[in-house]
PDB file of N, CA and C in Angstrom:
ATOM      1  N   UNK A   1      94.494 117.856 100.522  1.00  0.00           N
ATOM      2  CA  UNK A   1      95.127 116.547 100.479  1.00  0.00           C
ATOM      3  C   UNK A   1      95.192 116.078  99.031  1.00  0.00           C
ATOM      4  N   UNK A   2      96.260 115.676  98.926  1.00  0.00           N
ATOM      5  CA  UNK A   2      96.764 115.186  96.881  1.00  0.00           C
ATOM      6  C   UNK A   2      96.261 113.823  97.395  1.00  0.00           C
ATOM      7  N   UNK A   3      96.660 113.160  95.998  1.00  0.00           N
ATOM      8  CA  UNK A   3      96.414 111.215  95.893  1.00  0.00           C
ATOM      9  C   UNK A   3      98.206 110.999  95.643  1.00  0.00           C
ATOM     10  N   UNK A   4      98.859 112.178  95.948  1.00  0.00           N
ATOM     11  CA  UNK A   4     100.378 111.815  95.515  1.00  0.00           C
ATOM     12  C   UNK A   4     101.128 111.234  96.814  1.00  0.00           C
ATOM     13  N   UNK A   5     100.736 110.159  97.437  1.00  0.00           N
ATOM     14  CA  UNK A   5     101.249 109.497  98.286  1.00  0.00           C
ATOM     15  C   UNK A   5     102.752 109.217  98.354  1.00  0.00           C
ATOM     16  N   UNK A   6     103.172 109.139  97.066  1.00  0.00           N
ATOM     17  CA  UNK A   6     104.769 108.251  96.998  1.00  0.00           C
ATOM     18  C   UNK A   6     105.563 109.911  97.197  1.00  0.00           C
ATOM     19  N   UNK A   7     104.692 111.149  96.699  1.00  0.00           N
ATOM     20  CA  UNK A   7     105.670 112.366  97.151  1.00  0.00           C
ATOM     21  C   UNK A   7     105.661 112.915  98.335  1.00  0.00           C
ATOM     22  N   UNK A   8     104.356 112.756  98.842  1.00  0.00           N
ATOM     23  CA  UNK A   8     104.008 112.860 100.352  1.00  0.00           C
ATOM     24  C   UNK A   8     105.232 112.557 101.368  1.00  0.00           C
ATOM     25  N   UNK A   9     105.466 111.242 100.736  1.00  0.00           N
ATOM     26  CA  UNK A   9     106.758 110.140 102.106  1.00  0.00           C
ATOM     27  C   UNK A   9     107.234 110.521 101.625  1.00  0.00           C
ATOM     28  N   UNK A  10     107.734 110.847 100.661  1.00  0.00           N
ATOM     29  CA  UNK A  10     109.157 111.638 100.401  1.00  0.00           C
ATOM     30  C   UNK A  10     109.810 112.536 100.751  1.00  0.00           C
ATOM     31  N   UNK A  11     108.581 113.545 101.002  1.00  0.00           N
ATOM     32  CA  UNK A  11     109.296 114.534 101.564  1.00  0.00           C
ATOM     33  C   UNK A  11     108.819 114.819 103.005  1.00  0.00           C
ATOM     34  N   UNK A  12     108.074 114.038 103.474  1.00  0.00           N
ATOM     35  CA  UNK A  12     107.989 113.909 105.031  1.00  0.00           C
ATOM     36  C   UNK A  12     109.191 113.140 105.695  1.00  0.00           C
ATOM     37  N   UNK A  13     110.274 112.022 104.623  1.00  0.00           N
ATOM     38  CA  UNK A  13     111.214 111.401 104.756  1.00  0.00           C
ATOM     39  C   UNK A  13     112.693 112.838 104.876  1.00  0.00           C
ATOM     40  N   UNK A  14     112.937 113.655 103.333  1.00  0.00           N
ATOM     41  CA  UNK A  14     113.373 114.480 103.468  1.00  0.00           C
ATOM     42  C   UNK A  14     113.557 115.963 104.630  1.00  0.00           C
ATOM     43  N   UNK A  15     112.249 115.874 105.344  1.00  0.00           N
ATOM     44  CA  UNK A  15     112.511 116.799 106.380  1.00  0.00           C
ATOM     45  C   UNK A  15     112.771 116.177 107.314  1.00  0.00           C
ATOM     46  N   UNK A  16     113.320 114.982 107.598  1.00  0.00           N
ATOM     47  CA  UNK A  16     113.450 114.674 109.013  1.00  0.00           C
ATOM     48  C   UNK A  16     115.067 114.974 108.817  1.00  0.00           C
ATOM     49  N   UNK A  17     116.013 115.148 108.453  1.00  0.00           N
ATOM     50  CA  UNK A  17     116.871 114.612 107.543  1.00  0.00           C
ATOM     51  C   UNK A  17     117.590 116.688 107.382  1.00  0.00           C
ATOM     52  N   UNK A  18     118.457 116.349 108.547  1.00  0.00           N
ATOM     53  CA  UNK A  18     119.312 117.705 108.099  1.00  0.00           C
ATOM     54  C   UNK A  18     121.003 117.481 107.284  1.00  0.00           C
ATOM     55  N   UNK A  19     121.101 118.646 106.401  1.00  0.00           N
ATOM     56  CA  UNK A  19     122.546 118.455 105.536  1.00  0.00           C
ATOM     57  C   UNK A  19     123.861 118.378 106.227  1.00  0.00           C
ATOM     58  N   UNK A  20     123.985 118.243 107.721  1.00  0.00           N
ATOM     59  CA  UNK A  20     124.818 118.547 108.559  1.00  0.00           C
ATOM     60  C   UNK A  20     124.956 116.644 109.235  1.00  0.00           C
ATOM     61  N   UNK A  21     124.051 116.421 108.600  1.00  0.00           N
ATOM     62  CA  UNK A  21     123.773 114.328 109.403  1.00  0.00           C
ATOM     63  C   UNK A  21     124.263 113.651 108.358  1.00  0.00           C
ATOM     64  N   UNK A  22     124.236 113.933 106.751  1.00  0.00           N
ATOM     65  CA  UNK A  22     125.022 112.991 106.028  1.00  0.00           C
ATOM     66  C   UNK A  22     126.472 113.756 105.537  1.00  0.00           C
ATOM     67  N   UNK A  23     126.912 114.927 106.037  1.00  0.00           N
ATOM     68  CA  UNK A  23     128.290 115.226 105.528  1.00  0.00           C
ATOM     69  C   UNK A  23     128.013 116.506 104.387  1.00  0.00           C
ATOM     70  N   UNK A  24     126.771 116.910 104.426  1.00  0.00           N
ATOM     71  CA  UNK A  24     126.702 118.290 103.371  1.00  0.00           C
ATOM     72  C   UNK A  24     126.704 119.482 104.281  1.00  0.00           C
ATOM     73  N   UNK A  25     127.597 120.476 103.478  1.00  0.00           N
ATOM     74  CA  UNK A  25     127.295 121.919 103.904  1.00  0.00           C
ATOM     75  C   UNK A  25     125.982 122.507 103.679  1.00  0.00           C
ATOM     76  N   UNK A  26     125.600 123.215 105.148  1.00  0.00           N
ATOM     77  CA  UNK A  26     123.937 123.757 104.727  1.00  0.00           C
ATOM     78  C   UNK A  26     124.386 125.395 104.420  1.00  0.00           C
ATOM     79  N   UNK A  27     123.691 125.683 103.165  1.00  0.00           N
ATOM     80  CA  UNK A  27     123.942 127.409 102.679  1.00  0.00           C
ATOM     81  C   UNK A  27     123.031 127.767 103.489  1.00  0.00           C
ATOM     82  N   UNK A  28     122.700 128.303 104.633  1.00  0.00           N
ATOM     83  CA  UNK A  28     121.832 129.346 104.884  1.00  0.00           C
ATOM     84  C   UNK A  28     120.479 128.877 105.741  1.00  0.00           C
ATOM     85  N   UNK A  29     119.828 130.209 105.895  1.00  0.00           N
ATOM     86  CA  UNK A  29     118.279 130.029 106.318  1.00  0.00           C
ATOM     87  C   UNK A  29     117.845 128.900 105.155  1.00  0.00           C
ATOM     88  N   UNK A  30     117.057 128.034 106.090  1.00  0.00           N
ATOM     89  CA  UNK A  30     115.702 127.649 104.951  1.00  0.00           C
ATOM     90  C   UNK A  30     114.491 127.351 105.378  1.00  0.00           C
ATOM     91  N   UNK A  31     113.741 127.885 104.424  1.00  0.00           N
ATOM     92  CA  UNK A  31     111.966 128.140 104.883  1.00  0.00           C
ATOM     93  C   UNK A  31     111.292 126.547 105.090  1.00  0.00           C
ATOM     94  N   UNK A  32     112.004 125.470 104.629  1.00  0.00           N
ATOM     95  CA  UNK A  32     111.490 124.664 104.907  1.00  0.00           C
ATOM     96  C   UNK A  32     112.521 123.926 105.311  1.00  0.00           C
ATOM     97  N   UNK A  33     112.464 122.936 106.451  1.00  0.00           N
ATOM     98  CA  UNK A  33     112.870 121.853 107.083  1.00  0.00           C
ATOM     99  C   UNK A  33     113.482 120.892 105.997  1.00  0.00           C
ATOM    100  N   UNK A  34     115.015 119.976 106.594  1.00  0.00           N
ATOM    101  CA  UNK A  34     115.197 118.921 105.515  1.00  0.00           C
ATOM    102  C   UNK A  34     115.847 119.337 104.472  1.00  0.00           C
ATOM    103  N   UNK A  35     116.464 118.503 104.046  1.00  0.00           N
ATOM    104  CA  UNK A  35     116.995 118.251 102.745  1.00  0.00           C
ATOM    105  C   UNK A  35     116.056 118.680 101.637  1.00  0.00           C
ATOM    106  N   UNK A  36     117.208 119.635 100.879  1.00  0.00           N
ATOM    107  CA  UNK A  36     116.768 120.120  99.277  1.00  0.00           C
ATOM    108  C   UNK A  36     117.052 118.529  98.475  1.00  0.00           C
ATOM    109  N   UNK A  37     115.877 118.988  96.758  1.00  0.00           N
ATOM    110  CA  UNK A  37     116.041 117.780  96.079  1.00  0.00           C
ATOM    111  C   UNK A  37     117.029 117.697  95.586  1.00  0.00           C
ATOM    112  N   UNK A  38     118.234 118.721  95.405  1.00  0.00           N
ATOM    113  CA  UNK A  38     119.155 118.158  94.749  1.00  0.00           C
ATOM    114  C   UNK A  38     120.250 118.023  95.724  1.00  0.00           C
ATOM    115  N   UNK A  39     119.894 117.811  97.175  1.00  0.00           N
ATOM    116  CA  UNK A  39     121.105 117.075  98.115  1.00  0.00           C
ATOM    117  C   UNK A  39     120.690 115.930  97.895  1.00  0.00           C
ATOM    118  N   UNK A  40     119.587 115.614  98.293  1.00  0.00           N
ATOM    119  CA  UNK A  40     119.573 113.986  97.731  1.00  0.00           C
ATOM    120  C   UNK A  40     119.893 113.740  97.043  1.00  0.00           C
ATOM    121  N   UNK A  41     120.071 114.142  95.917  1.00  0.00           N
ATOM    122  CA  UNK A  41     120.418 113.128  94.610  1.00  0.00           C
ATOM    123  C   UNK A  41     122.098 113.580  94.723  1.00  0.00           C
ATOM    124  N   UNK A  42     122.570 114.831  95.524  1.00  0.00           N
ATOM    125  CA  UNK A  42     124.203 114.640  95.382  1.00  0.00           C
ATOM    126  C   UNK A  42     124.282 113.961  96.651  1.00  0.00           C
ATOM    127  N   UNK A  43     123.973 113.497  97.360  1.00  0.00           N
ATOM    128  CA  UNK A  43     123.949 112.494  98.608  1.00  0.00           C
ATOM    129  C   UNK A  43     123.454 110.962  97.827  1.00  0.00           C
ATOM    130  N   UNK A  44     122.947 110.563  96.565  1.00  0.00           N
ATOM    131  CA  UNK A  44     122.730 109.374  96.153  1.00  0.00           C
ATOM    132  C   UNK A  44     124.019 109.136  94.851  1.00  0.00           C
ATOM    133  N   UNK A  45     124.500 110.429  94.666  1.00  0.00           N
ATOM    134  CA  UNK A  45     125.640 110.424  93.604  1.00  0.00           C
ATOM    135  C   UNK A  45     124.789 110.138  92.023  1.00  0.00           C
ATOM    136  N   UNK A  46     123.445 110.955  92.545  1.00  0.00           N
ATOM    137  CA  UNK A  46     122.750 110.951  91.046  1.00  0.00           C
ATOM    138  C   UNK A  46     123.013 112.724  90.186  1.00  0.00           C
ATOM    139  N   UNK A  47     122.536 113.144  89.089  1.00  0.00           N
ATOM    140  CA  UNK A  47     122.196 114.652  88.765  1.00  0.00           C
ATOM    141  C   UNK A  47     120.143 114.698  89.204  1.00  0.00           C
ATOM    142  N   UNK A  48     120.549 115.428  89.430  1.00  0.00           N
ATOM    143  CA  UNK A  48     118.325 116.321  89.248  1.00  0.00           C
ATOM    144  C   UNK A  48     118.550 117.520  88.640  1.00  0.00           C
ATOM    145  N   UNK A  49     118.057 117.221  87.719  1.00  0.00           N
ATOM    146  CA  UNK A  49     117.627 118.393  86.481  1.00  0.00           C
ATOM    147  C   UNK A  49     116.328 118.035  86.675  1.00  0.00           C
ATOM    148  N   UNK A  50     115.824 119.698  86.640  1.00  0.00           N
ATOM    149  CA  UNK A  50     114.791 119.741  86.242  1.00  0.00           C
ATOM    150  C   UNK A  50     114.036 118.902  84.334  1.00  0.00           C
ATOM    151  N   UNK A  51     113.228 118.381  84.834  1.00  0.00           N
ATOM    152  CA  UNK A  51     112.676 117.380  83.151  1.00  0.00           C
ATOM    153  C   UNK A  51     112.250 118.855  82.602  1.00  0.00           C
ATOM    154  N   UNK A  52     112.365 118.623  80.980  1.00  0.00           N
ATOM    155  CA  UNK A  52     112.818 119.398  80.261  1.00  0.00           C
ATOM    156  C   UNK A  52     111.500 118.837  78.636  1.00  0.00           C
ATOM    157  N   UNK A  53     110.820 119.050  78.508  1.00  0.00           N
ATOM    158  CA  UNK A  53     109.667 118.350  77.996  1.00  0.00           C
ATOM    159  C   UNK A  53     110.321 118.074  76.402  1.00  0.00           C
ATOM    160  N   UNK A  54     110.169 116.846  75.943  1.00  0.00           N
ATOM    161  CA  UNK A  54     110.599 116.362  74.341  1.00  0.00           C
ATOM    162  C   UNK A  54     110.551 117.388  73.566  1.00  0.00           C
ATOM    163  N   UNK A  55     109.234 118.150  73.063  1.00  0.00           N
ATOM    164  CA  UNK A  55     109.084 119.039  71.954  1.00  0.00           C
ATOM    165  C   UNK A  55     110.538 120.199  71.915  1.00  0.00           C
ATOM    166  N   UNK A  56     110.754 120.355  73.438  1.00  0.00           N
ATOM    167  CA  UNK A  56     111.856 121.993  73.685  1.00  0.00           C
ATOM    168  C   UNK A  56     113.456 121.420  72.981  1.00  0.00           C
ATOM    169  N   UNK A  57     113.313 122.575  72.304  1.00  0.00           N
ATOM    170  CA  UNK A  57     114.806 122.247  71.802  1.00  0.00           C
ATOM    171  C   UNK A  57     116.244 122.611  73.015  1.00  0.00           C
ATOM    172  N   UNK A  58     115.948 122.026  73.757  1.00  0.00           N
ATOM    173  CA  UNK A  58     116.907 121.866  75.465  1.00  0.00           C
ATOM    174  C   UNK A  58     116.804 120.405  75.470  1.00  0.00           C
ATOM    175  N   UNK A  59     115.772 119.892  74.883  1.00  0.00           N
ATOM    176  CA  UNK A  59     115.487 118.001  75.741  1.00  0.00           C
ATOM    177  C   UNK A  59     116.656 117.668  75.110  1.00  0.00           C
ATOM    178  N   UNK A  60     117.166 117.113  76.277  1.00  0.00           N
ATOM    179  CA  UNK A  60     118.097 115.715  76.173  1.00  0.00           C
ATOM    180  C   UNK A  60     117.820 114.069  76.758  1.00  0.00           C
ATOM    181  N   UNK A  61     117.459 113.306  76.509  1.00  0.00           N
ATOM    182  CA  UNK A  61     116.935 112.066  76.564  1.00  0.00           C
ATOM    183  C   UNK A  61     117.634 111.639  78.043  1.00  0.00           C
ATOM    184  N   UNK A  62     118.859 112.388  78.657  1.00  0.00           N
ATOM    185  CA  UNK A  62     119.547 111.954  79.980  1.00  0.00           C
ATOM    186  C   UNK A  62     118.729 113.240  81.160  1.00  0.00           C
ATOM    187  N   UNK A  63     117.588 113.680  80.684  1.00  0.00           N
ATOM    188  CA  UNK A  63     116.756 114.433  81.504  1.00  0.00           C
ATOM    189  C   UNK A  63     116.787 114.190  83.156  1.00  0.00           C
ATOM    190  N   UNK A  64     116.933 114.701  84.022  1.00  0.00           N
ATOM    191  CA  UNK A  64     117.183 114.037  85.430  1.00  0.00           C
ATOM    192  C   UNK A  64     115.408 114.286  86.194  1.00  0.00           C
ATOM    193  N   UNK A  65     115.349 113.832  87.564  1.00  0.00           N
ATOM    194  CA  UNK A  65     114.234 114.253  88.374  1.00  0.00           C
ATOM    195  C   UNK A  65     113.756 115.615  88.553  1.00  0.00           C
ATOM    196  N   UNK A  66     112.433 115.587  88.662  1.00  0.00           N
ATOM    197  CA  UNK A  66     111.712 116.995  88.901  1.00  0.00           C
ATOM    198  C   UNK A  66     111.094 116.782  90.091  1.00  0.00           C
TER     199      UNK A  66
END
């Protein structure tokens, strides 16, 4: 058991939640139940990039969710 409560509901929220109930195509088998993180965020009309740490010469300050 984590103390990460706010990711916990998140993704106990995300598996209830298939890509076929808000209008996304599902690619395939998947090992886990629910919505991937980056349907949500193309289901919120956000990007999720993986964060990309300051020092790496990749950071861009418009870094998305991890």
């Amino acid at each position: 058991m984590t103390d990460n409560h706010l990711g916990e509901f998140l993704r106990a929220r995300r598996a209830t939640v298939r890509p076929e109930q808000i209008g996304l195509v599902s690619h395939g088998h998947r090992r886990v139940a629910g919505l991937r993180r980056e349907e949500v965020a193309e289901a919120a009309g956000v990007t999720c990039r993986l964060r990309t740490p300051p020092w790496s010469p990749a950071f861009s300050p418009l870094s998305g969710c991890a």
